[in-house]
PDB file of N, CA and C in Angstrom:
ATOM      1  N   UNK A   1      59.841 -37.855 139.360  1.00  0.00           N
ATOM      2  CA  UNK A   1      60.988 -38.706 139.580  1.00  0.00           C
ATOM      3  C   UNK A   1      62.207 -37.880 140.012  1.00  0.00           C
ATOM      4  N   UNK A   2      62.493 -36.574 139.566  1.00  0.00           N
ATOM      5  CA  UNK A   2      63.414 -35.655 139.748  1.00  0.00           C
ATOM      6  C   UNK A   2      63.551 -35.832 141.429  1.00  0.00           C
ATOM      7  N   UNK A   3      62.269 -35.128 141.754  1.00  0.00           N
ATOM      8  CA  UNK A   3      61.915 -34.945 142.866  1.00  0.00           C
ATOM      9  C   UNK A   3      62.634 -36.025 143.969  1.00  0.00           C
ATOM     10  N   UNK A   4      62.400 -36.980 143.557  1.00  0.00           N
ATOM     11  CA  UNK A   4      62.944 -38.358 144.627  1.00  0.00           C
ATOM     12  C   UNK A   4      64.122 -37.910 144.796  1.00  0.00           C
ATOM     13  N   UNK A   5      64.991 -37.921 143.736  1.00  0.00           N
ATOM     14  CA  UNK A   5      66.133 -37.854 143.212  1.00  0.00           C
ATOM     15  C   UNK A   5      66.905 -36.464 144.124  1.00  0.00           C
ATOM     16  N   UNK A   6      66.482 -35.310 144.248  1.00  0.00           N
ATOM     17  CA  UNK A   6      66.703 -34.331 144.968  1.00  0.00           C
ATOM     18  C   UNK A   6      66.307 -34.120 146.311  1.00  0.00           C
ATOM     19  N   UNK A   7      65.375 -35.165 146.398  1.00  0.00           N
ATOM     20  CA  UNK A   7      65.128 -35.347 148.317  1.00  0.00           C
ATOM     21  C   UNK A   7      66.238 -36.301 148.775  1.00  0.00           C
ATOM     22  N   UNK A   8      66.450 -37.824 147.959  1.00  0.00           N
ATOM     23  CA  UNK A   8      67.521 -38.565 148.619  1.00  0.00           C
ATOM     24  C   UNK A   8      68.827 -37.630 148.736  1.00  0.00           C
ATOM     25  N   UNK A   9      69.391 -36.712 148.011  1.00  0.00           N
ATOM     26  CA  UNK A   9      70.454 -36.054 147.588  1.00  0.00           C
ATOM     27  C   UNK A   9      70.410 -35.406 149.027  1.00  0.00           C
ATOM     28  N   UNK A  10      69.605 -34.735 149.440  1.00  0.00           N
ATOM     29  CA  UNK A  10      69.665 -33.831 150.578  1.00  0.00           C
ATOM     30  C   UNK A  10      69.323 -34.364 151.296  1.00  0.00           C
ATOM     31  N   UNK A  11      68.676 -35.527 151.865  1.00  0.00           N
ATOM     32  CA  UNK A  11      69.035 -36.644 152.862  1.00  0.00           C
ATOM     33  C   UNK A  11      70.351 -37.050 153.127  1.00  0.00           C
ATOM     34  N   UNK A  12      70.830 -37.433 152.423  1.00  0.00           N
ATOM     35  CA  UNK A  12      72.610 -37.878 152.417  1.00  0.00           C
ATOM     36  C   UNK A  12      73.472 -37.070 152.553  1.00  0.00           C
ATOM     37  N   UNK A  13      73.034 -35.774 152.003  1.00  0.00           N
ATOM     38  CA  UNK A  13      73.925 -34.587 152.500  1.00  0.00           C
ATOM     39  C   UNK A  13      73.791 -34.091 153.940  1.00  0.00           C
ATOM     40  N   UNK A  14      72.609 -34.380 154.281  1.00  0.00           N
ATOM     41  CA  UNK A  14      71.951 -33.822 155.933  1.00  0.00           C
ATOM     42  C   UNK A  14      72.842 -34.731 156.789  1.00  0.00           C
ATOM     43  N   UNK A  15      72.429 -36.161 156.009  1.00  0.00           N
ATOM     44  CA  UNK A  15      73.267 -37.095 157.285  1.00  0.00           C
ATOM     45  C   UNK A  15      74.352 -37.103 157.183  1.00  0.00           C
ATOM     46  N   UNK A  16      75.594 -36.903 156.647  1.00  0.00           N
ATOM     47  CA  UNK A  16      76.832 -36.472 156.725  1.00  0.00           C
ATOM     48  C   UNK A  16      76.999 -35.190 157.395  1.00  0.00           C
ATOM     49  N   UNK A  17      76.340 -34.161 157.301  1.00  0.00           N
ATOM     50  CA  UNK A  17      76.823 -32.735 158.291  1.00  0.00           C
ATOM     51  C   UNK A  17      76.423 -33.721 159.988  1.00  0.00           C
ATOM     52  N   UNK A  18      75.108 -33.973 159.960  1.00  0.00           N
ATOM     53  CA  UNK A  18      74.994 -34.392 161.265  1.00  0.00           C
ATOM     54  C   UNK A  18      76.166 -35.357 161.768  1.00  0.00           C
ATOM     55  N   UNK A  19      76.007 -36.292 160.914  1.00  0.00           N
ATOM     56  CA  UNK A  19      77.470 -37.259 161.571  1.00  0.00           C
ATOM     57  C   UNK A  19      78.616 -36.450 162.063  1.00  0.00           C
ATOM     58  N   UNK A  20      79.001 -35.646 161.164  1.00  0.00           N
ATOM     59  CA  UNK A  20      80.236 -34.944 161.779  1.00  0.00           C
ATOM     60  C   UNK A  20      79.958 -33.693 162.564  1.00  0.00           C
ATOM     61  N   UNK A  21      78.699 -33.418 163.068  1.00  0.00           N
ATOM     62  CA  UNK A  21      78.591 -32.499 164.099  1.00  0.00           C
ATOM     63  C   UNK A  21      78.679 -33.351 165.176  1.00  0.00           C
ATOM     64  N   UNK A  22      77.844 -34.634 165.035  1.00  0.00           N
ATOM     65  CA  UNK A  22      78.037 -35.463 166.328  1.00  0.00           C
ATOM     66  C   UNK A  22      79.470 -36.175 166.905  1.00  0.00           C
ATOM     67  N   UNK A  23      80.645 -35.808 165.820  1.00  0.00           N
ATOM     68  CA  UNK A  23      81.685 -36.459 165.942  1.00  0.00           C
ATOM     69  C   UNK A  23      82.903 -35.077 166.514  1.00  0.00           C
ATOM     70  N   UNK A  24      81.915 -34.185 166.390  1.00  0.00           N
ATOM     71  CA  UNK A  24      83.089 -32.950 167.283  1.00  0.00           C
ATOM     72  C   UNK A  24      83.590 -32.645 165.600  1.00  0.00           C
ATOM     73  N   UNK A  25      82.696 -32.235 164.579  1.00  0.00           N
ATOM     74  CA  UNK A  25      83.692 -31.763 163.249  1.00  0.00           C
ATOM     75  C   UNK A  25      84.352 -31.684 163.339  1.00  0.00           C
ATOM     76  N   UNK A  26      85.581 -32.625 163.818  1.00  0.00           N
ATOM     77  CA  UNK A  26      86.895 -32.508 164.003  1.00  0.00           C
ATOM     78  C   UNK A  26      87.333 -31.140 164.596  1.00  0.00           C
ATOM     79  N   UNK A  27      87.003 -30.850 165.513  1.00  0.00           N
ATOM     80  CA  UNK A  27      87.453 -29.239 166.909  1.00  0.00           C
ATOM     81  C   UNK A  27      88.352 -29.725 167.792  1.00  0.00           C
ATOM     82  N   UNK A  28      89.242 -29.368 167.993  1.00  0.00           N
ATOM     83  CA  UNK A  28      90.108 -29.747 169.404  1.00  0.00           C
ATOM     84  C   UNK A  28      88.772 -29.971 170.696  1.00  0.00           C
ATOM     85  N   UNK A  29      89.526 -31.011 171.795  1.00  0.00           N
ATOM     86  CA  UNK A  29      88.688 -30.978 172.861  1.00  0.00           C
ATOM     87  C   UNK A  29      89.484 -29.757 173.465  1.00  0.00           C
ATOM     88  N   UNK A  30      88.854 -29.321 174.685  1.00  0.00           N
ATOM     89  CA  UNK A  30      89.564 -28.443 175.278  1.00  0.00           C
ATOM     90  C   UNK A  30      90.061 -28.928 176.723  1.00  0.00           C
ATOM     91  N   UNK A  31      91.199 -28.250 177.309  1.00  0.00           N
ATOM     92  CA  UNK A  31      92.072 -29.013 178.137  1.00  0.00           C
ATOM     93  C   UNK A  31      91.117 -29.817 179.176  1.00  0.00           C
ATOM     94  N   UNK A  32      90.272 -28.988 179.633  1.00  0.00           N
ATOM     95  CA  UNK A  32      89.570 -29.127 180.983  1.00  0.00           C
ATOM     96  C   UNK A  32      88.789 -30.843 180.191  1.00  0.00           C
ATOM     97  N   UNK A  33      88.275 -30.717 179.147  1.00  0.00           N
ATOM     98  CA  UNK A  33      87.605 -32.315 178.227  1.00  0.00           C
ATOM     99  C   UNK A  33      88.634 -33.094 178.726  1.00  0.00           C
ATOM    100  N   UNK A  34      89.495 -32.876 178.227  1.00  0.00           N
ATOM    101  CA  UNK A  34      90.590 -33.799 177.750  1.00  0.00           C
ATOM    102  C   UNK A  34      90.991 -34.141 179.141  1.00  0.00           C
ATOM    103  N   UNK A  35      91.355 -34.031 180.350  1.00  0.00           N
ATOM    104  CA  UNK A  35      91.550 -34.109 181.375  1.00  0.00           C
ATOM    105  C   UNK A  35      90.070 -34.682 182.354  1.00  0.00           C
ATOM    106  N   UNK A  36      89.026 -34.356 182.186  1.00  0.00           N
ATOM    107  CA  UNK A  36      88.077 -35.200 182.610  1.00  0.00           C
ATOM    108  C   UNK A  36      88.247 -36.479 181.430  1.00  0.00           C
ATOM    109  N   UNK A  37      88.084 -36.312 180.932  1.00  0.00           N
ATOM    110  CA  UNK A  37      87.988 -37.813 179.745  1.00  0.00           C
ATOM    111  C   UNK A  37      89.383 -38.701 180.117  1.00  0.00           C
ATOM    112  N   UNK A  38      90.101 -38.437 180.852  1.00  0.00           N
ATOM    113  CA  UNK A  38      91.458 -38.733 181.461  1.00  0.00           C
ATOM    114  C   UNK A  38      91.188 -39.464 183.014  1.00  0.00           C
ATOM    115  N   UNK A  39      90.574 -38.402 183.115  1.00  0.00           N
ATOM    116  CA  UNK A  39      90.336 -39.004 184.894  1.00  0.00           C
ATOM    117  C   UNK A  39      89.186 -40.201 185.182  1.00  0.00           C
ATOM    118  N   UNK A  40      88.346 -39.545 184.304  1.00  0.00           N
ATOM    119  CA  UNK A  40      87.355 -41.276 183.703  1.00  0.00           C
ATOM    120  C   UNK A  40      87.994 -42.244 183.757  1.00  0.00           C
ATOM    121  N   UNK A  41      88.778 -42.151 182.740  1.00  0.00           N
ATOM    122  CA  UNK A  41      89.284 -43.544 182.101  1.00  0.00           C
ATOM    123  C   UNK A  41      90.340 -44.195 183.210  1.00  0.00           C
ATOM    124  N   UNK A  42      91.163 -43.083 183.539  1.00  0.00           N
ATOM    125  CA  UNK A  42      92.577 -43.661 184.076  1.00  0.00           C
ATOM    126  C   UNK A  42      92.492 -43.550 185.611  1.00  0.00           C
ATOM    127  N   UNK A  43      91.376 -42.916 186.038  1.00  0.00           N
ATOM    128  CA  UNK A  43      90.994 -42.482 187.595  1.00  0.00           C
ATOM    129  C   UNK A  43      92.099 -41.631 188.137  1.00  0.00           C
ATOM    130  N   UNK A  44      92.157 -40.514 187.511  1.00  0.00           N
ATOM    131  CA  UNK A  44      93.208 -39.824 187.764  1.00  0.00           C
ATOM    132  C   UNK A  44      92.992 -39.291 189.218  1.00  0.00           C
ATOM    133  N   UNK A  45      94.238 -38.947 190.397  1.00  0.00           N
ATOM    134  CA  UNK A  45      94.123 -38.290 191.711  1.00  0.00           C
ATOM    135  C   UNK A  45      93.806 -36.802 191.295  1.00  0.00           C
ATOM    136  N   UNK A  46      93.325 -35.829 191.952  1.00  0.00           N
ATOM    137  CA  UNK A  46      93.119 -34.775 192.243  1.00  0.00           C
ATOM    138  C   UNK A  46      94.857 -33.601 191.534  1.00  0.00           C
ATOM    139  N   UNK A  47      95.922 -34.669 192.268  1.00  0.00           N
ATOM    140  CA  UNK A  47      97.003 -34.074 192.239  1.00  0.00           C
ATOM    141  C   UNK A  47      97.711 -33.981 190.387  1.00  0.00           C
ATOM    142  N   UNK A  48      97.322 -35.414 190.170  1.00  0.00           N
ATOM    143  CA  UNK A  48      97.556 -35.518 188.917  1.00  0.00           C
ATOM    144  C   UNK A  48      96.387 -35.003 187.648  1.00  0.00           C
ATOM    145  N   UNK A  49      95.361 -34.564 187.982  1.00  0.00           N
ATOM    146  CA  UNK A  49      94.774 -33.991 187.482  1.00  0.00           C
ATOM    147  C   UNK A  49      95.305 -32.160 187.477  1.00  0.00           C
ATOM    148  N   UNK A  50      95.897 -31.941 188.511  1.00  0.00           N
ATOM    149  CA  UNK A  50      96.719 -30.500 188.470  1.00  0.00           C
ATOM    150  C   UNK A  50      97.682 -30.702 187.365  1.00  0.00           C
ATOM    151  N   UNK A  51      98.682 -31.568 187.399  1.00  0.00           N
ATOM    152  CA  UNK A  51      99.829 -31.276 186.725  1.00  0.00           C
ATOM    153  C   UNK A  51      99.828 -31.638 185.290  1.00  0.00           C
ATOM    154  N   UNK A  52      98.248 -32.686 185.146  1.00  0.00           N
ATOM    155  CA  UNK A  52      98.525 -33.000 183.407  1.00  0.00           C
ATOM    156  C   UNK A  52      97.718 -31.775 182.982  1.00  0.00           C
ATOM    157  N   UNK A  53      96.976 -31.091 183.571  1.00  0.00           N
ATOM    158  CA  UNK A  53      95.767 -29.706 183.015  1.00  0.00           C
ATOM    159  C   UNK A  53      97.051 -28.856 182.831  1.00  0.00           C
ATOM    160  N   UNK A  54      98.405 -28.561 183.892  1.00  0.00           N
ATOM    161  CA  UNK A  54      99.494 -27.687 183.671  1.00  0.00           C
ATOM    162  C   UNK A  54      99.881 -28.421 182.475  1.00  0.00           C
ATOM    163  N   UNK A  55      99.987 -29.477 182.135  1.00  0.00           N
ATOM    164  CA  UNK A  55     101.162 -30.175 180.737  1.00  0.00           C
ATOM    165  C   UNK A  55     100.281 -29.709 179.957  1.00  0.00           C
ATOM    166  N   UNK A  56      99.118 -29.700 179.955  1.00  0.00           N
ATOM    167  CA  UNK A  56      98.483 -29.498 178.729  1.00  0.00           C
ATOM    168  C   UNK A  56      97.855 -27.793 177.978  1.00  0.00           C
ATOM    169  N   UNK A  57      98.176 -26.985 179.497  1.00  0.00           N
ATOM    170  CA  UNK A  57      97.914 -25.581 178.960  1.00  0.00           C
ATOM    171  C   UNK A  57      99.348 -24.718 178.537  1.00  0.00           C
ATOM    172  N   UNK A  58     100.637 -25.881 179.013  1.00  0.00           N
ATOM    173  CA  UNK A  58     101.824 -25.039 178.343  1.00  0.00           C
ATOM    174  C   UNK A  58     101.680 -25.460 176.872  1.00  0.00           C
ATOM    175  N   UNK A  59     101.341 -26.887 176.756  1.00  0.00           N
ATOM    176  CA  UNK A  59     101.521 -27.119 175.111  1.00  0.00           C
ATOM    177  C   UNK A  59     100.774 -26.512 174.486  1.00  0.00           C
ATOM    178  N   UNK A  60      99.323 -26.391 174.762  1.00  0.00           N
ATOM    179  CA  UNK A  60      98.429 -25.255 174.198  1.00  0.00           C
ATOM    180  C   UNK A  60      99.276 -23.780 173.558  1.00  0.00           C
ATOM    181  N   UNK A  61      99.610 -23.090 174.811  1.00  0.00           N
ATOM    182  CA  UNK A  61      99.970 -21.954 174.651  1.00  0.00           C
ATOM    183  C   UNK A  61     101.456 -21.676 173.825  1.00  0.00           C
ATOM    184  N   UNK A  62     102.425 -22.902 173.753  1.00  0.00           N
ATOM    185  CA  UNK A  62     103.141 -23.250 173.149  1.00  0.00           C
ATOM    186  C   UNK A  62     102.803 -23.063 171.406  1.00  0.00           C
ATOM    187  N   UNK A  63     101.679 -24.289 171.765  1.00  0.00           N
ATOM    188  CA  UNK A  63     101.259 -24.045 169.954  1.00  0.00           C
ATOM    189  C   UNK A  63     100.435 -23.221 169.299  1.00  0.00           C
ATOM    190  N   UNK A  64      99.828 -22.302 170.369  1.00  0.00           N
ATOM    191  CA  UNK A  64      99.466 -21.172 169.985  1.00  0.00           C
ATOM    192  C   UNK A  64     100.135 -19.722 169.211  1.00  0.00           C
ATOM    193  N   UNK A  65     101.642 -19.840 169.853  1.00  0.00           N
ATOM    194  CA  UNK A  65     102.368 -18.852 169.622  1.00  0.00           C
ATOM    195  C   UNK A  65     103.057 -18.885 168.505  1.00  0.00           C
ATOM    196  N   UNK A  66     103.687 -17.738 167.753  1.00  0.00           N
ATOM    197  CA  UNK A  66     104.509 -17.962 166.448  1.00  0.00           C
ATOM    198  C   UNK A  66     103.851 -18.730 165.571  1.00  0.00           C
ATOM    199  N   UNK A  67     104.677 -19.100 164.772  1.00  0.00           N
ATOM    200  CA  UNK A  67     104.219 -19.825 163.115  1.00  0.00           C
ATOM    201  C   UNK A  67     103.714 -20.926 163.218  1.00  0.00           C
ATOM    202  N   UNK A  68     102.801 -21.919 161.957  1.00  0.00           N
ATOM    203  CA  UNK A  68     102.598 -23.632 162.684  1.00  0.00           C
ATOM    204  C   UNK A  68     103.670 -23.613 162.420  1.00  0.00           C
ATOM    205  N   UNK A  69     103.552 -24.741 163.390  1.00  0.00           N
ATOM    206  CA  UNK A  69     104.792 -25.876 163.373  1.00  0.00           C
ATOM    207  C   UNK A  69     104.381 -26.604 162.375  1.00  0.00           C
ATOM    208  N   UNK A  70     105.639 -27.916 161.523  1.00  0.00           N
ATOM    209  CA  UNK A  70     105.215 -28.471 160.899  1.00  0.00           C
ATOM    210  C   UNK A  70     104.858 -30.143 161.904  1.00  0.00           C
ATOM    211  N   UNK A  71     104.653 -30.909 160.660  1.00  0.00           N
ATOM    212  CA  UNK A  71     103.785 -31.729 161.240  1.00  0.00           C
ATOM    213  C   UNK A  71     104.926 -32.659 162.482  1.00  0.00           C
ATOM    214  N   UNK A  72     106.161 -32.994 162.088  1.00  0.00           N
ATOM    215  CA  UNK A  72     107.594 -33.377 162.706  1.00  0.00           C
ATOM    216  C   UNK A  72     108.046 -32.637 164.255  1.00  0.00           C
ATOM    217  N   UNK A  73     107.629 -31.535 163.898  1.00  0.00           N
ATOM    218  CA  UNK A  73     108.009 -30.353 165.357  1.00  0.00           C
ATOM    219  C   UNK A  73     106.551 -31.144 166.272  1.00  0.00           C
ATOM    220  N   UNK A  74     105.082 -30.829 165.553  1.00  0.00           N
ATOM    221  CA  UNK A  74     104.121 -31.516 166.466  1.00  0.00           C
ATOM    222  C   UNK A  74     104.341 -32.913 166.917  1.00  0.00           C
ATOM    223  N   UNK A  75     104.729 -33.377 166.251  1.00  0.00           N
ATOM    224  CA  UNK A  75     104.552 -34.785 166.923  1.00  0.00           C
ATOM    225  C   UNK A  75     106.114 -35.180 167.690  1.00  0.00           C
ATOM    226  N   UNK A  76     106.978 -34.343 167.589  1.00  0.00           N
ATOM    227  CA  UNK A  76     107.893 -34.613 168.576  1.00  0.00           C
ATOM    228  C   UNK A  76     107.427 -33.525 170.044  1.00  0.00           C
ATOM    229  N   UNK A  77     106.874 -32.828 169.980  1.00  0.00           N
ATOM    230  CA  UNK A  77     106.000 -32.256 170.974  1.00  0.00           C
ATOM    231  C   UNK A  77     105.113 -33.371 171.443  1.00  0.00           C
ATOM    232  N   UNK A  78     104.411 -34.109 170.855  1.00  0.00           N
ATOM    233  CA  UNK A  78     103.191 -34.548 171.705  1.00  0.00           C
ATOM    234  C   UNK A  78     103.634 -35.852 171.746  1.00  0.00           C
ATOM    235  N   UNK A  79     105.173 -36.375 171.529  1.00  0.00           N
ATOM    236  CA  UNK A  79     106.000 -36.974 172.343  1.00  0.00           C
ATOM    237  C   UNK A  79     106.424 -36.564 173.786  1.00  0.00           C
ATOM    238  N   UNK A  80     107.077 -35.510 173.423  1.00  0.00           N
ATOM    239  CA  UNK A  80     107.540 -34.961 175.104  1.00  0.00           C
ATOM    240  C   UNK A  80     106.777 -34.868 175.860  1.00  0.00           C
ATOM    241  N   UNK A  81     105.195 -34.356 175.639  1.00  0.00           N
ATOM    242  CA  UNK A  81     103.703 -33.991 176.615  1.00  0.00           C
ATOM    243  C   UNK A  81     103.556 -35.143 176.891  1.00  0.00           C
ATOM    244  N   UNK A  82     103.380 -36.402 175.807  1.00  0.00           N
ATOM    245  CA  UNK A  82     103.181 -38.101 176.056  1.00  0.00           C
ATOM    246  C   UNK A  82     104.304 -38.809 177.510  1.00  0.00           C
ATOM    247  N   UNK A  83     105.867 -38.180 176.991  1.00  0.00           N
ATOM    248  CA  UNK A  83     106.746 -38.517 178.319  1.00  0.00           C
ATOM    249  C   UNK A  83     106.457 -37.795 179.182  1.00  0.00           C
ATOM    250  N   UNK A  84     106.068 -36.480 179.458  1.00  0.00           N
ATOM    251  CA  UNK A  84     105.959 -35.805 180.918  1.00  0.00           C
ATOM    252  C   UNK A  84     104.767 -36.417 181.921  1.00  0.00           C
ATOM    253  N   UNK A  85     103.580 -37.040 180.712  1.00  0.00           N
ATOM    254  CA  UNK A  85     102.209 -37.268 181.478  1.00  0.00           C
ATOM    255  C   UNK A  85     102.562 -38.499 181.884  1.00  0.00           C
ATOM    256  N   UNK A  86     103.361 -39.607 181.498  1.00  0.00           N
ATOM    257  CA  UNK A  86     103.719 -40.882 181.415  1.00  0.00           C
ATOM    258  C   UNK A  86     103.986 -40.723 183.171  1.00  0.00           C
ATOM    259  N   UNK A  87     105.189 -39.881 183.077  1.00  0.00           N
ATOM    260  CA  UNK A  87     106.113 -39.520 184.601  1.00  0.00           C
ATOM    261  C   UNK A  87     104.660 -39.828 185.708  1.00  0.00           C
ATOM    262  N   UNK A  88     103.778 -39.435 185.231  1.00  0.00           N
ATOM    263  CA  UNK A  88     102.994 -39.032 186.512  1.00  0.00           C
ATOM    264  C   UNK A  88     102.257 -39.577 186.920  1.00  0.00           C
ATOM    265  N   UNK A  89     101.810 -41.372 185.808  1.00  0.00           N
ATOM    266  CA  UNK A  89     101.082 -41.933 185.807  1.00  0.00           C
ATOM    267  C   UNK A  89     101.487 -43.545 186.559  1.00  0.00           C
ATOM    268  N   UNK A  90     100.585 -43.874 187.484  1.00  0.00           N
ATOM    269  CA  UNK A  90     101.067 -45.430 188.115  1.00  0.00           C
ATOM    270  C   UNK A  90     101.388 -46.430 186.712  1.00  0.00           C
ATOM    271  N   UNK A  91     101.230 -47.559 187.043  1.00  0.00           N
ATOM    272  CA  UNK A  91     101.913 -48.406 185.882  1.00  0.00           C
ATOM    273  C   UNK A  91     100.113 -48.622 185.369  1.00  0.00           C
ATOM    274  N   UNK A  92      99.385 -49.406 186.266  1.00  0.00           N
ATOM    275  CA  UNK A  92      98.058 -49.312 185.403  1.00  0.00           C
ATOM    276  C   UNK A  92      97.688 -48.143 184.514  1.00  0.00           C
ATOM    277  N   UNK A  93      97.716 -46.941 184.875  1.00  0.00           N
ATOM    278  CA  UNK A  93      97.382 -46.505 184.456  1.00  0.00           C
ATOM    279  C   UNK A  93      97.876 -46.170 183.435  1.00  0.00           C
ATOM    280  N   UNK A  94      99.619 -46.114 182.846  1.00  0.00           N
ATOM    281  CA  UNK A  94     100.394 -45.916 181.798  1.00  0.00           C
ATOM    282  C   UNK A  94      99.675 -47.293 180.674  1.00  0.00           C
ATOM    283  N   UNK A  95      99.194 -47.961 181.183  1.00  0.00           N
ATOM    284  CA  UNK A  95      99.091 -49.050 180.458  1.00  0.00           C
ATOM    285  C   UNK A  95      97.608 -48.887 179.686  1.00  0.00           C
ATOM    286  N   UNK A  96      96.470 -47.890 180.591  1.00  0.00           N
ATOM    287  CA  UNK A  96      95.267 -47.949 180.115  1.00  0.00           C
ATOM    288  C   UNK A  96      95.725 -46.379 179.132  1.00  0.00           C
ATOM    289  N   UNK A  97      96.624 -45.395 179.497  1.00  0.00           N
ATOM    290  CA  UNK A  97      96.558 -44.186 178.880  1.00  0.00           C
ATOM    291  C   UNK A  97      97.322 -44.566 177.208  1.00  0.00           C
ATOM    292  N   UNK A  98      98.351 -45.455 177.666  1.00  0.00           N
ATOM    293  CA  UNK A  98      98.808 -46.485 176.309  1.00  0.00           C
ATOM    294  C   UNK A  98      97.897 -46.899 175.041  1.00  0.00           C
ATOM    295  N   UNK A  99      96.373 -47.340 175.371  1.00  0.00           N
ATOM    296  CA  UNK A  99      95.496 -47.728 175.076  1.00  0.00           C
ATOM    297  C   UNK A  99      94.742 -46.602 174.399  1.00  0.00           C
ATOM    298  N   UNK A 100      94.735 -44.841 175.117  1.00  0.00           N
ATOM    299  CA  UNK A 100      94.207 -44.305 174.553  1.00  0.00           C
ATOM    300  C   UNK A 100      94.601 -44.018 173.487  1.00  0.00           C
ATOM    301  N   UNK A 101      96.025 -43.839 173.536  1.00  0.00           N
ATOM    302  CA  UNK A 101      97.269 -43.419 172.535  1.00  0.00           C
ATOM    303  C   UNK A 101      96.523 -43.836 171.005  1.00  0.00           C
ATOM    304  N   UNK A 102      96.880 -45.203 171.311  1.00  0.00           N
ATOM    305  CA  UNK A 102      96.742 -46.185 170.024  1.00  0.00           C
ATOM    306  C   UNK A 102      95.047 -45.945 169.626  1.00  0.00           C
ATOM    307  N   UNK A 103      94.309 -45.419 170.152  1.00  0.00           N
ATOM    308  CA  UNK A 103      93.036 -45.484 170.242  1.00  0.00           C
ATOM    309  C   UNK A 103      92.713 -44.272 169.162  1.00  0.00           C
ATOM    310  N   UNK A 104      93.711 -43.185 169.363  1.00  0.00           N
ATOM    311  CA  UNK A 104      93.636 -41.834 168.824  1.00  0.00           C
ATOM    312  C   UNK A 104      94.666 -41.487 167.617  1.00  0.00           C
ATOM    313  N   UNK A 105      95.220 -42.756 167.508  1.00  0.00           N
ATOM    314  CA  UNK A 105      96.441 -42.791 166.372  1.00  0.00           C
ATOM    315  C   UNK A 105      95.472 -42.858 164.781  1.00  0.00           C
ATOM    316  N   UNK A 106      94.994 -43.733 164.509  1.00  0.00           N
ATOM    317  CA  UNK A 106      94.302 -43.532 163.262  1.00  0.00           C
ATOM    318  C   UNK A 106      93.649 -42.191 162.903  1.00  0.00           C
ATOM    319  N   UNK A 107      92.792 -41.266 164.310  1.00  0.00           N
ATOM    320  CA  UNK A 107      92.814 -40.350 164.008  1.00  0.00           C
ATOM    321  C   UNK A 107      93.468 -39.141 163.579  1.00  0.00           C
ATOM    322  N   UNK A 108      94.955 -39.599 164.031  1.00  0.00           N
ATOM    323  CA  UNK A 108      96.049 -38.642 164.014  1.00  0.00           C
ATOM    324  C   UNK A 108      96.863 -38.971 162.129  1.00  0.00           C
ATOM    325  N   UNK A 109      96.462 -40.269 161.727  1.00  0.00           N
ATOM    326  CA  UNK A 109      97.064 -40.272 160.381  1.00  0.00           C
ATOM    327  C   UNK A 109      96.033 -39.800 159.195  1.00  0.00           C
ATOM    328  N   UNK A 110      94.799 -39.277 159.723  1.00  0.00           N
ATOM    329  CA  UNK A 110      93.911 -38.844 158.779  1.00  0.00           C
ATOM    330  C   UNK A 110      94.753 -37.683 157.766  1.00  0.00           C
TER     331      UNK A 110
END
């Protein structure tokens, strides 16, 4: 009976690592992801695919440098990255990238 008892245990433990390997264990995407997963969705031009990969390797390198930031400094950052990419986007598309926003917000209050 033990036995059962220590196979379900490590069943349930297996399927939780897998779930969250399949969910990106929470890893940053990396710019070049994040910018195809962009151009998918929002059909980004060629041109605007240049300048949001530039918005997104200054903020990188931004938050790479010096101390963390706290959580207030980030998210008024990925305000300003949110207004610069906005600039560049037609109105459909502000409206579908809007969508991702809210899409990625619950993940962001974990």
């Amino acid at each position: 009976m033990q036995k059962i008892y220590v196979i379900a245990l490590a069943l349930m433990l297996g399927a939780g690592t897998l779930s969250a390997q399949q969910r990106g264990g929470g890893r940053r995407m990396s710019v070049e992801d994040r910018v195809a997963e962009m151009t998918k969705t929002l059909g980004l031009s060629e041109d605007q695919q240049k300048k949001i990969t530039a918005i997104y390797i200054e903020f990188e390198s931004k938050r790479k440098e010096g101390t963390r930031p706290s959580r207030e400094e980030m998210k008024a950052k990925q305000e300003q990255m949110d207004k610069q990419i906005n600039a560049l986007l037609t109105d459909e598309q502000k409206k579908k990238y809007e969508e991702m926003a809210k899409a990625r917000q619950p993940r962001r209050n974990k």
